[in-house]
C-alpha atoms as a PDB file:
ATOM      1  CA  UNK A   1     296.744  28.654  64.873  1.00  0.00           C
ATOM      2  CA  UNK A   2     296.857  26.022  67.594  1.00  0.00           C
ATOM      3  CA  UNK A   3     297.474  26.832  70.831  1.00  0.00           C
ATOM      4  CA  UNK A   4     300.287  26.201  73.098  1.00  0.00           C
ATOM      5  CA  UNK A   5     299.710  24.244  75.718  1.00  0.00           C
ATOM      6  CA  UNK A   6     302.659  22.475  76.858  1.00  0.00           C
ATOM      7  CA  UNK A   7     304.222  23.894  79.772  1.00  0.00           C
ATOM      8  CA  UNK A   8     306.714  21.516  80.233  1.00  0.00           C
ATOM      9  CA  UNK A   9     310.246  19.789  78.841  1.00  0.00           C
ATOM     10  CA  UNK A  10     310.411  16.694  80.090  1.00  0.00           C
ATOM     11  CA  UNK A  11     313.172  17.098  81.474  1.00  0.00           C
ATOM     12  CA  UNK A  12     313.387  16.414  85.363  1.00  0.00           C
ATOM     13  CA  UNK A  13     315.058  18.415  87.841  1.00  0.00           C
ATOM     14  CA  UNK A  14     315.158  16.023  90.669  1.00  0.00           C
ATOM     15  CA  UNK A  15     313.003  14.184  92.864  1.00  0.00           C
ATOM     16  CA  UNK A  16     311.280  15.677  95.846  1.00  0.00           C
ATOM     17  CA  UNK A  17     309.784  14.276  99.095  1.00  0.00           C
ATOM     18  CA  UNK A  18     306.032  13.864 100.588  1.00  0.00           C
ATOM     19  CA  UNK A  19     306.114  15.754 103.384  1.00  0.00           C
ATOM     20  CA  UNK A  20     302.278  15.108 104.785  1.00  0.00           C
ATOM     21  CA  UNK A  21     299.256  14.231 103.151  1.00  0.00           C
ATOM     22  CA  UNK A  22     295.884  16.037 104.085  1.00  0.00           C
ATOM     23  CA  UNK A  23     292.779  14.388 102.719  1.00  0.00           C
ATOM     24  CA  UNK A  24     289.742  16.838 103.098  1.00  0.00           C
ATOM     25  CA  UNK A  25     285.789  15.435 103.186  1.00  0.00           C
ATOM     26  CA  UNK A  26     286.677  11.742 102.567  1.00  0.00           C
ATOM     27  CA  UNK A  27     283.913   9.364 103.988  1.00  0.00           C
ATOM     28  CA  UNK A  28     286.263   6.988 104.634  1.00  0.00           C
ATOM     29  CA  UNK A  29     289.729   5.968 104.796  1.00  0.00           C
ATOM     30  CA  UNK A  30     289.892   4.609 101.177  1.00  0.00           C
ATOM     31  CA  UNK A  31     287.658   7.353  99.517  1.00  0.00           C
ATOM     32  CA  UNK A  32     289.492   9.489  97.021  1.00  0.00           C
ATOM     33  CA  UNK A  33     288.731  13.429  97.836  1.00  0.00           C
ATOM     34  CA  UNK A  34     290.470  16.498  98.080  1.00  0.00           C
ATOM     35  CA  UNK A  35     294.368  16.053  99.149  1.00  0.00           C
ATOM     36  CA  UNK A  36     296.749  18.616 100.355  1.00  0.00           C
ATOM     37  CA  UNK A  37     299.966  17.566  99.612  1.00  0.00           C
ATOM     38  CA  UNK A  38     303.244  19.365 101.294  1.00  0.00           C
ATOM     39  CA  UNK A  39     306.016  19.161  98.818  1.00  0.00           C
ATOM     40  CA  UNK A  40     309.871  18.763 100.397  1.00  0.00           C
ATOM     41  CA  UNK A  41     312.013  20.083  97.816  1.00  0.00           C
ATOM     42  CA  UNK A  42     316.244  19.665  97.508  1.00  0.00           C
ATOM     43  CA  UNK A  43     317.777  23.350  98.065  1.00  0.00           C
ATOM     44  CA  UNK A  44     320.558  22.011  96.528  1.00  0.00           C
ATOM     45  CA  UNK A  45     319.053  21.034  92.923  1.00  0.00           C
ATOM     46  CA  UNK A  46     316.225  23.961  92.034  1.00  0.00           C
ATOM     47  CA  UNK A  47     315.391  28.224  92.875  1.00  0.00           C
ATOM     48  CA  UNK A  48     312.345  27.004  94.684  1.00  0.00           C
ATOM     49  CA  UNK A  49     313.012  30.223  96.818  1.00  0.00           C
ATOM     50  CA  UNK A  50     311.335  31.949  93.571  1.00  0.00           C
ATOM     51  CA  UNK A  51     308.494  29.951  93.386  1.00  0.00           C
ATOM     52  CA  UNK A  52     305.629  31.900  94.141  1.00  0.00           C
ATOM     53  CA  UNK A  53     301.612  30.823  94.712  1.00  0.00           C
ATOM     54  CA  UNK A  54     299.715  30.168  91.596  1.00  0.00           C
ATOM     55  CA  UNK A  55     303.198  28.938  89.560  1.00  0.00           C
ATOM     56  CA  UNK A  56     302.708  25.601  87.912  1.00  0.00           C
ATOM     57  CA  UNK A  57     304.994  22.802  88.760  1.00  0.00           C
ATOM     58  CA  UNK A  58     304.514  19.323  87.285  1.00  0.00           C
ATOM     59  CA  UNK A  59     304.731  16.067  89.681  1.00  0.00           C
ATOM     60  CA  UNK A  60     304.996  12.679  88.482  1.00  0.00           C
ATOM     61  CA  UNK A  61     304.220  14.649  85.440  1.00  0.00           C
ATOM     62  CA  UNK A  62     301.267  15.798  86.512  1.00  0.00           C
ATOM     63  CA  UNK A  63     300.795  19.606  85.916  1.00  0.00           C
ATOM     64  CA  UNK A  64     299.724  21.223  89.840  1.00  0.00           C
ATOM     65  CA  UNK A  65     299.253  25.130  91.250  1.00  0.00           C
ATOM     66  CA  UNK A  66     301.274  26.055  94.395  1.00  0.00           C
ATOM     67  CA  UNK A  67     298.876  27.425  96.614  1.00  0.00           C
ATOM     68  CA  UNK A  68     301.472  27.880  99.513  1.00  0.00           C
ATOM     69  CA  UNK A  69     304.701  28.236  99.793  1.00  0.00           C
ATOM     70  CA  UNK A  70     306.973  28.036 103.138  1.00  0.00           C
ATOM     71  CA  UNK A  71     310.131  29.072 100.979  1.00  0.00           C
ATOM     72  CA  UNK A  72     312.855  29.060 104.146  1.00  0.00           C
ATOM     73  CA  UNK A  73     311.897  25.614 104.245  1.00  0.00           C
ATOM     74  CA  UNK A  74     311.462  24.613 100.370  1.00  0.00           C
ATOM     75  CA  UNK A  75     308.242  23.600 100.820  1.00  0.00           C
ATOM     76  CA  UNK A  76     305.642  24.121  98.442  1.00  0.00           C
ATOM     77  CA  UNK A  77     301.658  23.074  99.039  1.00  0.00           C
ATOM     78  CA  UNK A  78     299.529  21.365  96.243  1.00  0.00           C
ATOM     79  CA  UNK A  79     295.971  20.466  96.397  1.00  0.00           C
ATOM     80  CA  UNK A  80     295.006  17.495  93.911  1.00  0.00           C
ATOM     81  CA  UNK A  81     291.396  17.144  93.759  1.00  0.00           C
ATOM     82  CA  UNK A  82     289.460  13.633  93.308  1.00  0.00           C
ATOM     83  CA  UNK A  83     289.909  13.151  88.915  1.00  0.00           C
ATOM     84  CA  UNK A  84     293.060  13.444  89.109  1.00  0.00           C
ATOM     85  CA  UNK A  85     294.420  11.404  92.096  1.00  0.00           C
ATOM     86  CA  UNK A  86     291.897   8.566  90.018  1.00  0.00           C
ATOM     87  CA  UNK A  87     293.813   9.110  86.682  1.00  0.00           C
ATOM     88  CA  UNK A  88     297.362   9.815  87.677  1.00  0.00           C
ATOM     89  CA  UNK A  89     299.500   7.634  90.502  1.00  0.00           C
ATOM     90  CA  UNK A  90     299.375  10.527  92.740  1.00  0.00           C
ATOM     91  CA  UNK A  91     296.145   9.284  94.531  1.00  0.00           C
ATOM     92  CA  UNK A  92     299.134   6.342  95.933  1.00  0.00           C
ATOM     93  CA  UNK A  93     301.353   8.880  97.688  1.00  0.00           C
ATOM     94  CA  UNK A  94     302.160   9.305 101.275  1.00  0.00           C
ATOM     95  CA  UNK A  95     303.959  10.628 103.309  1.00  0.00           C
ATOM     96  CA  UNK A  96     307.872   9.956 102.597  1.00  0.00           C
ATOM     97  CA  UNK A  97     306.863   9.005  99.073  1.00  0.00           C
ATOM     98  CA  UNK A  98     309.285  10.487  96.519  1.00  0.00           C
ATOM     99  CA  UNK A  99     307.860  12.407  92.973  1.00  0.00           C
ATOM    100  CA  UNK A 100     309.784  13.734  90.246  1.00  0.00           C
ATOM    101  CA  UNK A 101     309.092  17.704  89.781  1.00  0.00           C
ATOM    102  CA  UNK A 102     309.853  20.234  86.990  1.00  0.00           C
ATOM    103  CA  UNK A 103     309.521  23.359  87.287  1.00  0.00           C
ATOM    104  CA  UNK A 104     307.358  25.127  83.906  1.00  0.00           C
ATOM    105  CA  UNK A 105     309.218  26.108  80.864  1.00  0.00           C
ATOM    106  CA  UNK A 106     310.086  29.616  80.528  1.00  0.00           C
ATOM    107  CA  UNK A 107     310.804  31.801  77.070  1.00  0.00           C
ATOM    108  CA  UNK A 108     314.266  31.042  76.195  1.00  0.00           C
ATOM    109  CA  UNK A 109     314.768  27.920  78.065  1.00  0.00           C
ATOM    110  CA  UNK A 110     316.373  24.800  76.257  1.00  0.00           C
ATOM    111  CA  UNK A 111     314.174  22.374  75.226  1.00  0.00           C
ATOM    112  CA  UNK A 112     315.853  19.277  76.004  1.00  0.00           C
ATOM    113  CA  UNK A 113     313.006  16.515  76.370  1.00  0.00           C
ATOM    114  CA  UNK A 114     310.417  17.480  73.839  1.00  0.00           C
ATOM    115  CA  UNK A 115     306.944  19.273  75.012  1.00  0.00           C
ATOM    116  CA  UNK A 116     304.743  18.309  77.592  1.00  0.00           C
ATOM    117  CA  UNK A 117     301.534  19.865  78.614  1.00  0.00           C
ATOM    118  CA  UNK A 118     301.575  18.059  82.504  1.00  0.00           C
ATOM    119  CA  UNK A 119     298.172  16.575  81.949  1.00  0.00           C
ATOM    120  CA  UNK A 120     298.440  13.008  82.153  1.00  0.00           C
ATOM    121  CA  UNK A 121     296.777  10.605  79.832  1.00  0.00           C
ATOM    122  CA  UNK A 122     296.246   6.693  81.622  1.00  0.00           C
ATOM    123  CA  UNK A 123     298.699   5.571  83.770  1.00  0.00           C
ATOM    124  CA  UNK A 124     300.805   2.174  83.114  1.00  0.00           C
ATOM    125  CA  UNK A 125     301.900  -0.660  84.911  1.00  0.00           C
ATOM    126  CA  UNK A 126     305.616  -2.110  85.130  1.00  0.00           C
ATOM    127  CA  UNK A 127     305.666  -5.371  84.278  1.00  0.00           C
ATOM    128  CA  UNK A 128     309.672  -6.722  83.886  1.00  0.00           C
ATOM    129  CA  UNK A 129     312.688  -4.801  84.822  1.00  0.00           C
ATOM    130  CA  UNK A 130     315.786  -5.940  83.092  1.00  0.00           C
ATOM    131  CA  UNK A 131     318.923  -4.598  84.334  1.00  0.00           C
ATOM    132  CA  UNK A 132     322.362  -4.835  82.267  1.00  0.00           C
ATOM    133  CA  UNK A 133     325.877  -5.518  83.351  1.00  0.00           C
ATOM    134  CA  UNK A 134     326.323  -1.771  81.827  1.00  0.00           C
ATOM    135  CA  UNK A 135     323.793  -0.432  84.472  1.00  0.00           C
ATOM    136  CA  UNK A 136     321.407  -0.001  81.707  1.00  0.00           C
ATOM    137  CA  UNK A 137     317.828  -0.693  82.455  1.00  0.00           C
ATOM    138  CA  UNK A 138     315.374  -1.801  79.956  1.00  0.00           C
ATOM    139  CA  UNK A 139     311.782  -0.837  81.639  1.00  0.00           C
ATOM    140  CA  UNK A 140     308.305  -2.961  80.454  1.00  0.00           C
ATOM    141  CA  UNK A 141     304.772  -1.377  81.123  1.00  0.00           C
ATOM    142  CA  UNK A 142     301.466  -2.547  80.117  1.00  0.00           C
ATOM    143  CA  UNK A 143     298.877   0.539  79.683  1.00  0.00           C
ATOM    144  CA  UNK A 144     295.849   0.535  82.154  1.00  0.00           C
ATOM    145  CA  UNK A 145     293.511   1.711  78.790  1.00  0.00           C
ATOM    146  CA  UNK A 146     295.168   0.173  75.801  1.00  0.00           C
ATOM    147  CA  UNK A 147     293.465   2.458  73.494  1.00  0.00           C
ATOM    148  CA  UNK A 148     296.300   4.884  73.992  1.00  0.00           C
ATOM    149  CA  UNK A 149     298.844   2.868  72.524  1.00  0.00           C
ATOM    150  CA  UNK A 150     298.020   3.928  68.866  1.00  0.00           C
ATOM    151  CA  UNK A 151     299.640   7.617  69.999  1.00  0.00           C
ATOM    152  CA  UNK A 152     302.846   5.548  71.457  1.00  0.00           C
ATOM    153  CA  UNK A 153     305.236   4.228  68.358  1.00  0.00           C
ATOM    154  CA  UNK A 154     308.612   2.768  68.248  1.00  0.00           C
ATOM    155  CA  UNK A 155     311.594   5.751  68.451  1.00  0.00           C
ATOM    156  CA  UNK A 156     308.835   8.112  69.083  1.00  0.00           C
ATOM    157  CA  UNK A 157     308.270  10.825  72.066  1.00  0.00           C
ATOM    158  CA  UNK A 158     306.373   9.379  75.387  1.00  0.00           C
ATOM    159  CA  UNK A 159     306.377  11.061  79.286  1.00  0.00           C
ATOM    160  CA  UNK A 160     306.690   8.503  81.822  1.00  0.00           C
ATOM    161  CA  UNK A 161     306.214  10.039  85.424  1.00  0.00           C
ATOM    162  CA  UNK A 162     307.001  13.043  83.673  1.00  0.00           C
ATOM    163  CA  UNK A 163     310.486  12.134  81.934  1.00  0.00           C
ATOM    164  CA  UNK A 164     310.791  12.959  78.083  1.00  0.00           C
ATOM    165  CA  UNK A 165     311.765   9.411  76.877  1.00  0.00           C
ATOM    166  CA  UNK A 166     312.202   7.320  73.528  1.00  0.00           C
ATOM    167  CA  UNK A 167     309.932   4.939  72.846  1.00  0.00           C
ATOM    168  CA  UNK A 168     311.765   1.157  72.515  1.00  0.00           C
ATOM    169  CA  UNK A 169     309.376  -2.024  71.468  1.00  0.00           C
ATOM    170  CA  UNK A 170     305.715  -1.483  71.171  1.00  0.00           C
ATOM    171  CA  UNK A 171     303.130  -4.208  71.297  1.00  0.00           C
ATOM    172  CA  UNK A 172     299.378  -3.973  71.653  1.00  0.00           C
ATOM    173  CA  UNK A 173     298.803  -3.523  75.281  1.00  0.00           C
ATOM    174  CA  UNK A 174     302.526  -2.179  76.254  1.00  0.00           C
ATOM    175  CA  UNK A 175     305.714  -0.634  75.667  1.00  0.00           C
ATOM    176  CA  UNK A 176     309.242  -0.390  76.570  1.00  0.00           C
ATOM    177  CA  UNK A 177     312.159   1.987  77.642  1.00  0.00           C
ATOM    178  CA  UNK A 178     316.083   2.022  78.124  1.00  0.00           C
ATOM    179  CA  UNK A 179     317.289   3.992  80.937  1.00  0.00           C
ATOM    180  CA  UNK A 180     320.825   5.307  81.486  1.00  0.00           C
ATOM    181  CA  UNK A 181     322.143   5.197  85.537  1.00  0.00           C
ATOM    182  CA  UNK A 182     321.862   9.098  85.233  1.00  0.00           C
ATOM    183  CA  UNK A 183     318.679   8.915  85.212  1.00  0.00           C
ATOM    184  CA  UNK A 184     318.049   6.454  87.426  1.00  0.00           C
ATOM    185  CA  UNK A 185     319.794   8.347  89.697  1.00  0.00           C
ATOM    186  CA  UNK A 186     317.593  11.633  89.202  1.00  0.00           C
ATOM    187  CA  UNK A 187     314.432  10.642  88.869  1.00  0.00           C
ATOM    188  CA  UNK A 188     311.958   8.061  90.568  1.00  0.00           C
ATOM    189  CA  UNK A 189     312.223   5.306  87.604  1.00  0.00           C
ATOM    190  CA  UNK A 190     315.107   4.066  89.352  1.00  0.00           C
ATOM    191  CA  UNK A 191     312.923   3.554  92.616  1.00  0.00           C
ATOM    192  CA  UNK A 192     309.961   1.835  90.429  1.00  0.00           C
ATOM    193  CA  UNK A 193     309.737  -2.065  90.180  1.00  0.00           C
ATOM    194  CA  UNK A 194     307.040  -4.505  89.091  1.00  0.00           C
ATOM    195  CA  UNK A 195     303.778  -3.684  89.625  1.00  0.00           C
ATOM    196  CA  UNK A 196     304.388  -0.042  90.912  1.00  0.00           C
ATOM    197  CA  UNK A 197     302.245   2.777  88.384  1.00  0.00           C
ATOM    198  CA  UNK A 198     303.587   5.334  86.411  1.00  0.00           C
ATOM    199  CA  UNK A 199     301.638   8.140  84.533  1.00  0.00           C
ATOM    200  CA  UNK A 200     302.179   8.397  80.730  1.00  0.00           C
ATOM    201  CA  UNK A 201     301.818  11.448  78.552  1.00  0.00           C
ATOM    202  CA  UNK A 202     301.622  10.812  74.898  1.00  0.00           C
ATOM    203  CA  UNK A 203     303.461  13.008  72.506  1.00  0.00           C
ATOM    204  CA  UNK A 204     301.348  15.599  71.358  1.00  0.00           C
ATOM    205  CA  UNK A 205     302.086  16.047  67.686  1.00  0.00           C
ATOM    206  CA  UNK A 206     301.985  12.318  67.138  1.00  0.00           C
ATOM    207  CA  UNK A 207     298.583  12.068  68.376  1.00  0.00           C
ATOM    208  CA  UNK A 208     297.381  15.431  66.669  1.00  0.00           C
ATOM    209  CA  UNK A 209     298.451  13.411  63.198  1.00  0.00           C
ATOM    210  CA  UNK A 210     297.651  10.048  63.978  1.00  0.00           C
ATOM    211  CA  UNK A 211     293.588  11.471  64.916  1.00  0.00           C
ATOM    212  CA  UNK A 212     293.868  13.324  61.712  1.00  0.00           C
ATOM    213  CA  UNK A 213     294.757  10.724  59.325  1.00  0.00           C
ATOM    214  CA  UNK A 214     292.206   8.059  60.778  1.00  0.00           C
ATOM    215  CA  UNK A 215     289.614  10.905  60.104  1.00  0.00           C
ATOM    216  CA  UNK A 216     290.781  11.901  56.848  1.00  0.00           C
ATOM    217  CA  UNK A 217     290.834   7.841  55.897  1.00  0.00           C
ATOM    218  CA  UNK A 218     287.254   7.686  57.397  1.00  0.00           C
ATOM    219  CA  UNK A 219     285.769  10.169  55.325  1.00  0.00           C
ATOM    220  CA  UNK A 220     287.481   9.147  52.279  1.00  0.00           C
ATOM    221  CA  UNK A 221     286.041   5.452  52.939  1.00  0.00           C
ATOM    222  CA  UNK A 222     282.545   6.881  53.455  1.00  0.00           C
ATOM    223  CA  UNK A 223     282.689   8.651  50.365  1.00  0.00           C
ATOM    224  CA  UNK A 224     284.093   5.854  48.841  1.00  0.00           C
ATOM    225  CA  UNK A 225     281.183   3.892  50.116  1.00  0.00           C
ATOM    226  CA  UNK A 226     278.750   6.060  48.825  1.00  0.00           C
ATOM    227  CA  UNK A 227     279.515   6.444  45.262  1.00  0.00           C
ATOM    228  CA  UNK A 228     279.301   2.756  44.842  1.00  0.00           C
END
C-alpha cells in the first residue's frame, strides 16, 4: 500500500505576516543558511492559540515545524534551513513580507483543494497578468526546470504558493491559471505580479501515473527491441 503523505488541502486559510528574519552562520549578506523566521498570524482567521511546537504548518506551500510558539501574540517560529530557502521562494522573504499558511489536514476534515504533501517541487516565474472587467485574473508562469511540466496537464490538479488550483493552457515551458477576486483577496496571488516567484507542487497521482506509463512504455520498447 502506498503511503500517505500529503498533509495538506490546498486550501488556504489566509495570509500571514514576516515578523523578523534571523539568518544563522551566513558568511555573508547574500549567503543562503539557516533562517529563523517569526510568523504574524490573523487572530481573526485561524485557532493558532492551539498550535503547539512540532505541528506542521505549510507556507507558501512549503510544509515547516513550529519550533516556538508565543500564542498571546499569534506568533509562531519556523526555521528553514539552506535546500529549501534554494528550492522554494521562501529564501526571498523579509521582514513585512506576506505568505499564505494552512494549517495540516486533520481526520475528518473536508477536502476541498485536492492533496498536498507541502514539499515543493521547482518554483515558477509570472510572466503576464491579465486582469478582466469581471475581476477575473488569468495568471502566466514559466517553470524554473521545465522538466516538471510533463506532471502539469490542462484541467488537471497543480499547488501554486500552496493554493489547490486548475490547471488552464499548458505549453512546454509554462502554464496558466484563472483566479476568482476571492481568492485574490485571501491569498498572496493577488499581491504577485511579473517576475515575482511562486512555488509549484505537482499533483501527486498524476505524476505517480504519468512515471508509470513512461516506464511501462520503456520496457515494452526494449523488449520490443530485443526480439527483433
Amino acid at each position: 500500500m502506498t503511503p500517505i503523505l500529503n498533509l495538506f488541502t490546498g486550501i488556504v486559510q489566509g495570509k500571514a505576516r514576516v515578523r523578523s528574519v534571523d539568518t544563522k552562520n551566513a558568511s555573508s549578506a547574500d549567503a543562503l543558511s539557516l533562517r529563523t523566521f517569526e510568523i504574524q498570524f490573523p487572530q481573526e482567521s485561524t485557532d493558532i492559540e492551539t498550535v503547539k511546537v512540532g505541528a506542521s504548518i505549510a507556507l507558501n506551500g512549503t510544509c515547516l515545524t513550529v519550533t516556538s510558539t508565543s500564542l498571546d501574540d499569534s506568533v509562531a517560529t519556523f526555521d528553514v534551513i539552506e535546500e529549501t530557502l534554494k528550492r522554494t521562494n521562501l529564501g526571498s522573504l523579509e521582514e513585512n513580507s506576506s505568505v499564505n499558511f494552512e494549517r495540516s489536514a486533520r481526520v475528518g476534515d473536508e477536502i476541498g483543494g485536492h492533496t498536498v504533501s507541502g514539499h515543493v517541487q521547482t518554483t515558477a516565474m509570472v510572466t503576464k497578468v491579465t486582469t478582466a472587467d469581471d475581476g477575473t485574473v488569468r495568471m502566466d508562469f514559466e517553470l524554473r526546470d521545465p522538466s516538471w511540466m510533463k506532471y502539469i496537464l490542462s484541467k488537471g490538479f497543480v499547488a501554486v504558493d500552496g493554493c489547490s488550483l486548475t490547471v488552464g493552457e499548458v505549453d512546454e515551458k509554462g502554464f496558466c491559471v484563472y483566479l476568482i477576486p476571492e481568492t485574490l483577496r485571501v491569498t498572496v496571488l493577488g499581491d504577485r505580479d511579473v517576475g515575482d516567484h511562486v512555488n509549484i507542487e505537482v499533483e501527486a497521482q498524476t505524476q505517480a501515473i504519468v512515471d508509470t506509463v513512461e516506464r511501462v512504455v520503456a520496457r515494452y520498447m526494449v523488449e520490443d527491441a530485443a526480439s527483433q
